[in-house]
PDB file of N, CA and C in Angstrom:
ATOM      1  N   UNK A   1      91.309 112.150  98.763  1.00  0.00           N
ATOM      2  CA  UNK A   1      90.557 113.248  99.334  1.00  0.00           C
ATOM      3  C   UNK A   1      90.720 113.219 100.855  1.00  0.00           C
ATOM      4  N   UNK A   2      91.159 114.379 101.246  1.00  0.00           N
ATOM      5  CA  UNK A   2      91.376 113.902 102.994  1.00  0.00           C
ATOM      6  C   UNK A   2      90.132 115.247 103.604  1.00  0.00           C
ATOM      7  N   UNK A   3      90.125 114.896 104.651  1.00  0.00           N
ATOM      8  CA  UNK A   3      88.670 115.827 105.436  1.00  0.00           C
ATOM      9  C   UNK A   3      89.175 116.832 105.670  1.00  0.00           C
ATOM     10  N   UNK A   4      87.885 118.007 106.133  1.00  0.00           N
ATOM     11  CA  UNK A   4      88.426 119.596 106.335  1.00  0.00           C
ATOM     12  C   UNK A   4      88.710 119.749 108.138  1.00  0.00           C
ATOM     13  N   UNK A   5      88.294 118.933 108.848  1.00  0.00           N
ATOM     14  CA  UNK A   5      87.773 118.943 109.567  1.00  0.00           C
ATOM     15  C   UNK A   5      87.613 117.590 110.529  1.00  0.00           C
ATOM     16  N   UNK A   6      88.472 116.810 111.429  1.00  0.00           N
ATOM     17  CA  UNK A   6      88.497 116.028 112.122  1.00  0.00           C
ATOM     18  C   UNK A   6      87.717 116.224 113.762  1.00  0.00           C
ATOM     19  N   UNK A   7      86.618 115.911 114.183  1.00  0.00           N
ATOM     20  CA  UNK A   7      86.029 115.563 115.412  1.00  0.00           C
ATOM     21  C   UNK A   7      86.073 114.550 116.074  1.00  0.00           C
ATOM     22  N   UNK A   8      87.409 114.205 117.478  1.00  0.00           N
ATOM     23  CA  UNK A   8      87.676 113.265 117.443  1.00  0.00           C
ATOM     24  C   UNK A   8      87.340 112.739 118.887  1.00  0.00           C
ATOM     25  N   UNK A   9      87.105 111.743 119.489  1.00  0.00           N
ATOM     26  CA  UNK A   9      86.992 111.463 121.254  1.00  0.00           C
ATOM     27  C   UNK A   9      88.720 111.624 121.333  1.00  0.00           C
ATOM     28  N   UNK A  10      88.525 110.627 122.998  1.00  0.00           N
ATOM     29  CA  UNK A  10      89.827 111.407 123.560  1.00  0.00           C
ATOM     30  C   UNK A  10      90.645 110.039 123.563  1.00  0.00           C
ATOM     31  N   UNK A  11      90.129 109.063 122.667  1.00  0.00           N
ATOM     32  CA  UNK A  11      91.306 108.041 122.195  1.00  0.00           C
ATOM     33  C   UNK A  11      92.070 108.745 120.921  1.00  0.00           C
ATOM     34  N   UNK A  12      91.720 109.753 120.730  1.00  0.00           N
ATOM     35  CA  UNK A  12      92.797 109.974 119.337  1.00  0.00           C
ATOM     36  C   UNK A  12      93.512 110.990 119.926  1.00  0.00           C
ATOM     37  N   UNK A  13      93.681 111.108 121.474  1.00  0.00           N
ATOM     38  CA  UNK A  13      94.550 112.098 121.521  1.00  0.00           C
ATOM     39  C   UNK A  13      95.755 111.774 121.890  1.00  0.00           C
ATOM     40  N   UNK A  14      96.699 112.264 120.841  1.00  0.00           N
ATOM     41  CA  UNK A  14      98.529 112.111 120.351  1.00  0.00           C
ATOM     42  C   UNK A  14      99.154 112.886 119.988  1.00  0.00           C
ATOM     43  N   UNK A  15      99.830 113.347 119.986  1.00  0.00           N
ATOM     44  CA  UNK A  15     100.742 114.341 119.353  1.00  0.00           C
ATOM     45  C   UNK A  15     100.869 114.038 118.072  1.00  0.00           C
ATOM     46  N   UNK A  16     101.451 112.513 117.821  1.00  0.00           N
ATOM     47  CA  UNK A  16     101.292 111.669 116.218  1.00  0.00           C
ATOM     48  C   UNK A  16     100.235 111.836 115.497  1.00  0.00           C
ATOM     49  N   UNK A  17      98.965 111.643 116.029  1.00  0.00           N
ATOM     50  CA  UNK A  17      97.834 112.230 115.307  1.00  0.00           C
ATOM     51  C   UNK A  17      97.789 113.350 114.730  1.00  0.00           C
ATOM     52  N   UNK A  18      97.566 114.258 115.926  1.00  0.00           N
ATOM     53  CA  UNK A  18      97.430 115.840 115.552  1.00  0.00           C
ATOM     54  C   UNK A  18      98.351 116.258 114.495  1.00  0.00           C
ATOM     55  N   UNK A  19      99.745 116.074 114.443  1.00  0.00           N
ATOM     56  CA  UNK A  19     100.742 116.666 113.864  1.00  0.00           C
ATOM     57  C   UNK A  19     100.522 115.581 112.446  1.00  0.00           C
ATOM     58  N   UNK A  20     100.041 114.694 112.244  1.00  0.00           N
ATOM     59  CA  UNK A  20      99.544 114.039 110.711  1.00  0.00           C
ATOM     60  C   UNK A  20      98.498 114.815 110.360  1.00  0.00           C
ATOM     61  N   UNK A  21      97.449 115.254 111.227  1.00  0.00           N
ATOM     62  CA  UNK A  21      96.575 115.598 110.637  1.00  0.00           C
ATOM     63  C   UNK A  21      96.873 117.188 110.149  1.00  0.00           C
ATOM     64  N   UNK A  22      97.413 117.609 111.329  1.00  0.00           N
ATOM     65  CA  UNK A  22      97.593 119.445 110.858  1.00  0.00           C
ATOM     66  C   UNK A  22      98.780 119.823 109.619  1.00  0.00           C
ATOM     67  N   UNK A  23      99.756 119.185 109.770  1.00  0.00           N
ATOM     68  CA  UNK A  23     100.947 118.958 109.359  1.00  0.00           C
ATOM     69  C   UNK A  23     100.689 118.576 107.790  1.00  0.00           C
ATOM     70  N   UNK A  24     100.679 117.190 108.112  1.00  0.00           N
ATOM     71  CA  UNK A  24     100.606 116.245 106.376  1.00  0.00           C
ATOM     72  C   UNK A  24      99.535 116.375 105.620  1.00  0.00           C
ATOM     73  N   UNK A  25      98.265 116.414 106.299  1.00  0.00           N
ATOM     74  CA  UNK A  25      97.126 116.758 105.738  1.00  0.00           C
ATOM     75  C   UNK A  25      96.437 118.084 105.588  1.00  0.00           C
ATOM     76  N   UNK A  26      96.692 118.933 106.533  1.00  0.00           N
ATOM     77  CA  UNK A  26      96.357 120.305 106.757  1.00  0.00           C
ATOM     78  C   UNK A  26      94.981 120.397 107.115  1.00  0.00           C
ATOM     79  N   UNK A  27      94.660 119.815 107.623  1.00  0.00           N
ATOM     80  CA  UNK A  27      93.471 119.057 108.259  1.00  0.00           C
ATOM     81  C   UNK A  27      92.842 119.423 109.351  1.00  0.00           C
ATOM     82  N   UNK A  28      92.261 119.979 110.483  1.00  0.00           N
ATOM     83  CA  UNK A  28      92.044 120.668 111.632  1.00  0.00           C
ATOM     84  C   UNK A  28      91.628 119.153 112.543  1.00  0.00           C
ATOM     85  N   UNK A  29      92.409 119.081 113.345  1.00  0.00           N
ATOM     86  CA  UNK A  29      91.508 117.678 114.026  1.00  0.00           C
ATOM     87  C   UNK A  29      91.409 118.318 115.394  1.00  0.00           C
ATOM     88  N   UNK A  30      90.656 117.690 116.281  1.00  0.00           N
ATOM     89  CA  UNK A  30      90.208 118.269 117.232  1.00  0.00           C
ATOM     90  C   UNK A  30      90.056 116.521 118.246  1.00  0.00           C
ATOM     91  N   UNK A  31      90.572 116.797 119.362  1.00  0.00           N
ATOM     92  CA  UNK A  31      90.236 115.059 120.014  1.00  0.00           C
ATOM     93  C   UNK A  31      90.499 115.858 121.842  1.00  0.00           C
ATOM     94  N   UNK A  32      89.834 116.181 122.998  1.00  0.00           N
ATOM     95  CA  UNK A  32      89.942 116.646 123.506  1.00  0.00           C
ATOM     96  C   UNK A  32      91.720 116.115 124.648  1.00  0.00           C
ATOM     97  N   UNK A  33      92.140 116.695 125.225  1.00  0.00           N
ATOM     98  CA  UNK A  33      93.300 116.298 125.879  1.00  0.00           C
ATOM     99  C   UNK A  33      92.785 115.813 127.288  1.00  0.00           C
ATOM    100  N   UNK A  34      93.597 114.662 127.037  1.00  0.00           N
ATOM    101  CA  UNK A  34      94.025 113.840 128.294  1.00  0.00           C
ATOM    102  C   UNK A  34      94.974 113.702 128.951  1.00  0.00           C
ATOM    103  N   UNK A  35      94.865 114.033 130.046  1.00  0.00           N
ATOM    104  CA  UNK A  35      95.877 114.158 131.050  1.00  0.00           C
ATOM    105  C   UNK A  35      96.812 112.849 131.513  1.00  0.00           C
ATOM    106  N   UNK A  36      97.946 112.924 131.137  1.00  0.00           N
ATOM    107  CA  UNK A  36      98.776 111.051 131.171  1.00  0.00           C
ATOM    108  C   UNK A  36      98.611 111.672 132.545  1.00  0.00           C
ATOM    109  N   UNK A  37      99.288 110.063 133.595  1.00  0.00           N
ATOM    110  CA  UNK A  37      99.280 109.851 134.658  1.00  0.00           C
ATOM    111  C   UNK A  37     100.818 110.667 134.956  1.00  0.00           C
ATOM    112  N   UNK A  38     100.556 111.623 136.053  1.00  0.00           N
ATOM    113  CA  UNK A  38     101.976 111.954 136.370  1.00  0.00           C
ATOM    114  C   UNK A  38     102.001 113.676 135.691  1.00  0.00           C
ATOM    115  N   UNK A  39     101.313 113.815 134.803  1.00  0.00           N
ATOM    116  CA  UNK A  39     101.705 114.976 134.092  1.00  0.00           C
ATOM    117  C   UNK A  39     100.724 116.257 134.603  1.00  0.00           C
ATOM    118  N   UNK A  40     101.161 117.420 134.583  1.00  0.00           N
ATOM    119  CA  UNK A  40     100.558 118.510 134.927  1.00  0.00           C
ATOM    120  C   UNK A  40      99.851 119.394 134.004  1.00  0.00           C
ATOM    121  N   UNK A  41     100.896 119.958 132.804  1.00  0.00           N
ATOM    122  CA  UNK A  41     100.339 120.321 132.057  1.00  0.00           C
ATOM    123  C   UNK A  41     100.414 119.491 130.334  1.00  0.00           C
ATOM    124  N   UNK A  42      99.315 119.890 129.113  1.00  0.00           N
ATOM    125  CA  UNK A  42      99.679 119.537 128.622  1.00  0.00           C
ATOM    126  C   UNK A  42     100.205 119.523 127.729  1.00  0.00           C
ATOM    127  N   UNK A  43     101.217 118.515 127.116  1.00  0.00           N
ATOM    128  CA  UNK A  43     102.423 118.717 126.216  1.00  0.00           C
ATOM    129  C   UNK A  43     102.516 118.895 124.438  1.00  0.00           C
ATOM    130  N   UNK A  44     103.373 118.606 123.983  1.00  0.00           N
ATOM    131  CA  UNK A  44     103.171 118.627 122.842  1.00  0.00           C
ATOM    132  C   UNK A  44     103.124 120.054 121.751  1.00  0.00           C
ATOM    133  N   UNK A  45     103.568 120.004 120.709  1.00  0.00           N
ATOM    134  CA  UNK A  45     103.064 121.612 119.491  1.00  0.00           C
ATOM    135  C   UNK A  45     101.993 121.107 119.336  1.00  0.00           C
ATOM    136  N   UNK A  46     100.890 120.221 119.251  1.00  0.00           N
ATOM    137  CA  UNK A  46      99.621 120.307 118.482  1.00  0.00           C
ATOM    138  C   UNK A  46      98.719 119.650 120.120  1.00  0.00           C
ATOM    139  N   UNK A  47      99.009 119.330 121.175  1.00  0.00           N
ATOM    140  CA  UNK A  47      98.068 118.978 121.590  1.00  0.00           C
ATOM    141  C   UNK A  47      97.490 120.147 122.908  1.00  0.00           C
ATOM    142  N   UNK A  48      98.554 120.883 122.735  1.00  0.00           N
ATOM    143  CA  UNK A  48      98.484 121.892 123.631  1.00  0.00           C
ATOM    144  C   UNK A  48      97.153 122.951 123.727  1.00  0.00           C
ATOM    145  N   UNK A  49      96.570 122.731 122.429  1.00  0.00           N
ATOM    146  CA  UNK A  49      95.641 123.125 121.845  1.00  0.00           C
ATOM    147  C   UNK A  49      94.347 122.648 121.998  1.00  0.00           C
ATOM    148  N   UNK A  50      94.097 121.349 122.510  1.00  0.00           N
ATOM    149  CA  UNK A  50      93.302 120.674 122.960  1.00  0.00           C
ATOM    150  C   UNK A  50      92.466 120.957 124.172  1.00  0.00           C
ATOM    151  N   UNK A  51      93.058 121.919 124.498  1.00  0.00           N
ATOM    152  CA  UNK A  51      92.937 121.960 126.114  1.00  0.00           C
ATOM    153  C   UNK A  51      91.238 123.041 125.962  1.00  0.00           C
ATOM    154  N   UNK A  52      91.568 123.699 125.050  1.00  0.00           N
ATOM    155  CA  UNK A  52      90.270 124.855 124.841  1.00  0.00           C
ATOM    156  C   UNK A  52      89.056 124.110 124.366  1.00  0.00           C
ATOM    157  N   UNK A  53      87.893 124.513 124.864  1.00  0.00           N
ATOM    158  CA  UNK A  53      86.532 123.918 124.096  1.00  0.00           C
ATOM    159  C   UNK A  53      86.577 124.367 122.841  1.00  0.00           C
ATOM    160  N   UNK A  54      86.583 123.309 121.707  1.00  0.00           N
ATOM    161  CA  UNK A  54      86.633 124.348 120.553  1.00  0.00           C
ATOM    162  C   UNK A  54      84.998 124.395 120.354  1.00  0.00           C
ATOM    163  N   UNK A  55      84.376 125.447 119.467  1.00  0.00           N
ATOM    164  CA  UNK A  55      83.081 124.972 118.974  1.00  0.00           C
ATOM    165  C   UNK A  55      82.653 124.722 117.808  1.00  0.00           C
ATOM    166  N   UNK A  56      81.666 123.492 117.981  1.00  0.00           N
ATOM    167  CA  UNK A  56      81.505 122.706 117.118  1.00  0.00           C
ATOM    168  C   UNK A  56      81.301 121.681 117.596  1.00  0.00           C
ATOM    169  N   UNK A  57      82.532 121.553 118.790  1.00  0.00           N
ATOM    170  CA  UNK A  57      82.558 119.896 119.126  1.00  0.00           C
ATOM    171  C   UNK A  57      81.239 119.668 119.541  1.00  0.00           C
ATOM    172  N   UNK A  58      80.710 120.199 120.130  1.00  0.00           N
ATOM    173  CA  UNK A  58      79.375 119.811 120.730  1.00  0.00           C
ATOM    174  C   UNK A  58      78.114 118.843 119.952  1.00  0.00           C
ATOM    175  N   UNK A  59      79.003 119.222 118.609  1.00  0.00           N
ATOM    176  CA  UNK A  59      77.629 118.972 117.718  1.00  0.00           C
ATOM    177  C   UNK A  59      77.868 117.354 117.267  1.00  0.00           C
ATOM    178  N   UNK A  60      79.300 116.872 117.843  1.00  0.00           N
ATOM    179  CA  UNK A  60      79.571 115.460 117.399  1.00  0.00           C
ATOM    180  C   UNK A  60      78.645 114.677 117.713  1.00  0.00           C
ATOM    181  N   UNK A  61      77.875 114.688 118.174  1.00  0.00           N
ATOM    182  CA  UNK A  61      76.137 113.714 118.412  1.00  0.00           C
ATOM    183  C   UNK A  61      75.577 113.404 117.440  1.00  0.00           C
ATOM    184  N   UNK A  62      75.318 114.696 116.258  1.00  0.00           N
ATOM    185  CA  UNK A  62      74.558 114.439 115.117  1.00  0.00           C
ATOM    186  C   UNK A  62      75.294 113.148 114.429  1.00  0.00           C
ATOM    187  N   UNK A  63      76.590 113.238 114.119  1.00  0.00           N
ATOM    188  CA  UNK A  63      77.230 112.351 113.550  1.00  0.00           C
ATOM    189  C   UNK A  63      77.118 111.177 113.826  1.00  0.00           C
ATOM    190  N   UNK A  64      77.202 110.870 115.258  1.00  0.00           N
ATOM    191  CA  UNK A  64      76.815 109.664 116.390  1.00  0.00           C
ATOM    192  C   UNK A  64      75.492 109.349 115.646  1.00  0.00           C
ATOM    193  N   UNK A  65      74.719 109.861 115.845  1.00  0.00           N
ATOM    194  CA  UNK A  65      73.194 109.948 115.088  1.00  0.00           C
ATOM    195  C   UNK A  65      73.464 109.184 113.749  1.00  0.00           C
ATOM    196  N   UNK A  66      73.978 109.707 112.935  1.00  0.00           N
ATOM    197  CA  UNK A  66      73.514 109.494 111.910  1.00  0.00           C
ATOM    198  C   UNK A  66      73.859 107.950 111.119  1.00  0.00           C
ATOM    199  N   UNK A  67      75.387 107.954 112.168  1.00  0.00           N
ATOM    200  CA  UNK A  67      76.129 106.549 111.901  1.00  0.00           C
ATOM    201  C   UNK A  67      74.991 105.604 112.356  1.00  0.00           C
ATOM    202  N   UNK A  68      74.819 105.545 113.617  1.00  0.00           N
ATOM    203  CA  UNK A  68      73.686 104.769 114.288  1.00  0.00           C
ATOM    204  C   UNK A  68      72.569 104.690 113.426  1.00  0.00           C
ATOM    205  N   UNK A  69      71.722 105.629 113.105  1.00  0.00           N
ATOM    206  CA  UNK A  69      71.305 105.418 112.258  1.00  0.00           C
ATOM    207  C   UNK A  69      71.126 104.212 110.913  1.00  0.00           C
ATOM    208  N   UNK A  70      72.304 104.572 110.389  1.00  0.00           N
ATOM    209  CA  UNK A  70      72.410 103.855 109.514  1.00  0.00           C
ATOM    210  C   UNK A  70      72.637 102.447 109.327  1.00  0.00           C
ATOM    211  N   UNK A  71      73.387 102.312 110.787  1.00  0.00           N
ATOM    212  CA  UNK A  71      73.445 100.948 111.057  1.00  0.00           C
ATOM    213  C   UNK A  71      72.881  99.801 111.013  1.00  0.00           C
ATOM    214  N   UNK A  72      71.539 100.753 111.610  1.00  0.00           N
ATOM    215  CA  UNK A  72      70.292 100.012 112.276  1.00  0.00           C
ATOM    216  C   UNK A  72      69.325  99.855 110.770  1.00  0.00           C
ATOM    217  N   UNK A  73      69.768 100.826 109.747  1.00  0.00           N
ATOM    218  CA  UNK A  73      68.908 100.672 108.620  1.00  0.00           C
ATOM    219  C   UNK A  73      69.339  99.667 107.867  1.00  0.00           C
ATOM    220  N   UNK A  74      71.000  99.260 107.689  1.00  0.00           N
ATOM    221  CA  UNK A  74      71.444  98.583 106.233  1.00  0.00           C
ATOM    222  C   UNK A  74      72.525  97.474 106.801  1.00  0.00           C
ATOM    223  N   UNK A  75      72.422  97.760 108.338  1.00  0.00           N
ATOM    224  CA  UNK A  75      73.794  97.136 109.142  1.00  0.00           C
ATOM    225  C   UNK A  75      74.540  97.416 109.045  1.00  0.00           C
ATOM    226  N   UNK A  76      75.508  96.482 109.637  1.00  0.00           N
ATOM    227  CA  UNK A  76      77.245  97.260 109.936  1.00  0.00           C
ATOM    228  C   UNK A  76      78.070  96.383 109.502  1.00  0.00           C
ATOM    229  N   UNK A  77      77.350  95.796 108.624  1.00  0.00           N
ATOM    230  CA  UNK A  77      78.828  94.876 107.920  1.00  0.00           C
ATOM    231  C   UNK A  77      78.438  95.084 106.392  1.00  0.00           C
ATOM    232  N   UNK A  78      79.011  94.738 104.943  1.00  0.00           N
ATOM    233  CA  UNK A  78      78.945  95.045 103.689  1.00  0.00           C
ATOM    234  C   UNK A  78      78.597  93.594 103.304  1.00  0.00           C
ATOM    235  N   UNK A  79      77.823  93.215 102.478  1.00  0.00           N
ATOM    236  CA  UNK A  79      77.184  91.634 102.185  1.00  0.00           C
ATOM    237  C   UNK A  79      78.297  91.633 101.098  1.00  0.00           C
ATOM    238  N   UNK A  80      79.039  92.598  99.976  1.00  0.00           N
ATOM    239  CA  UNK A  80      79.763  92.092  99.074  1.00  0.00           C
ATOM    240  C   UNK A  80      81.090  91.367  99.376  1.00  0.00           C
ATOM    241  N   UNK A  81      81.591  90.664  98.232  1.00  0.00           N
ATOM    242  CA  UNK A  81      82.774  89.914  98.071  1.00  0.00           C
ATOM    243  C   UNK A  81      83.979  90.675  97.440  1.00  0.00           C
ATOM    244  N   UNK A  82      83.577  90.796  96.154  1.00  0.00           N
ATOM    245  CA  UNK A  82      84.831  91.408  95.489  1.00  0.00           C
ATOM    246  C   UNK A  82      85.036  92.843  95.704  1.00  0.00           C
ATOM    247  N   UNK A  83      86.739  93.270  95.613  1.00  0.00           N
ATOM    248  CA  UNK A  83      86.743  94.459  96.309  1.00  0.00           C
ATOM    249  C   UNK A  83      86.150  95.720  95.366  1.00  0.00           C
ATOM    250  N   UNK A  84      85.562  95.557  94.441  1.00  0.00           N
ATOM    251  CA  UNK A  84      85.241  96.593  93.449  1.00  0.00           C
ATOM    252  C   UNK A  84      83.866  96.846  94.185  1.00  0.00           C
ATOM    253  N   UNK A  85      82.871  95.997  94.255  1.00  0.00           N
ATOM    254  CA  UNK A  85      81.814  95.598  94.705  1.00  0.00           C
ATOM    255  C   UNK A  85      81.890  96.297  96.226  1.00  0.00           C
ATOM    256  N   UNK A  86      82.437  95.807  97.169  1.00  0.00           N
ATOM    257  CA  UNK A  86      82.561  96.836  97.834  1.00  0.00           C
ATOM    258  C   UNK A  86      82.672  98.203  98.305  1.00  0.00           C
ATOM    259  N   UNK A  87      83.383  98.798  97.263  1.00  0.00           N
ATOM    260  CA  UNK A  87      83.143 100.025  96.990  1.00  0.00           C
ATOM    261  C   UNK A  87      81.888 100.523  96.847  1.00  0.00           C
ATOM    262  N   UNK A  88      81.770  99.952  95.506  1.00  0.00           N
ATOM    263  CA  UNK A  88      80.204 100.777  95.450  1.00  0.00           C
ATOM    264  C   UNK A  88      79.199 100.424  95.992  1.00  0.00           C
ATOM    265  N   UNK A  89      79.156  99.566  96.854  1.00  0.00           N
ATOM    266  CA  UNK A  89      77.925  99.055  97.968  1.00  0.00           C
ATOM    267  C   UNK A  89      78.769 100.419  99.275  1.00  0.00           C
ATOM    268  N   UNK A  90      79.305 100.412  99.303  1.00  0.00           N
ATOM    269  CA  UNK A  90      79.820 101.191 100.520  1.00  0.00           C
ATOM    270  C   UNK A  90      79.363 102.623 100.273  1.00  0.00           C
ATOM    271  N   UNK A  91      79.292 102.792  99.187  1.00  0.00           N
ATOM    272  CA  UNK A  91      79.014 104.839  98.520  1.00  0.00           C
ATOM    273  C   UNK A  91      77.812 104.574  97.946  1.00  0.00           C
ATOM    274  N   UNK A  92      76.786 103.494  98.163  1.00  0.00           N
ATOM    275  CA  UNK A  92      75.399 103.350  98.197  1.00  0.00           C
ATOM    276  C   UNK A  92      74.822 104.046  99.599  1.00  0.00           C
TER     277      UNK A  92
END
């Protein structure tokens, strides 16, 4: 199952990314553009796109939220061993 919809910071911004995600997955990712050192404008078929506020992004907080959240409720590590067990402690 791959997502409809990628909200990403501005470490995922790549051309390699974008073009896996739009490309192989058909996927919309979104990671705002960063300007390399030296460069003017920016490059790339998929990152060129970056450059616009899309909307939505704004709302990546809730998510922030909710991870945090959860963290703080069940922690951030999985107490199981075997990898089956993991799973379904993880989709608990």
């Amino acid at each position: 199952m791959t997502p409809t919809t990628l909200w990403c910071d501005k470490g995922y911004d790549s051309e390699a990314f974008h073009e896996h995600c739009w490309d192989r997955w058909g996927t919309i990712s979104f990671a705002p553009a960063r300007m390399r050192e030296g460069q003017t404008v920016v490059s790339g078929d998929h990152r060129w796109m970056m450059k616009v506020k899309w909307p939505g992004y704004g709302r990546r907080w809730h998510v922030e939220s909710v991870n945090s959240g959860m963290k703080r409720t069940v922690g951030s590590t999985l107490a199981a061993r075997k990898e089956r067990t993991l799973f379904h402690e993880a989709a608990l």
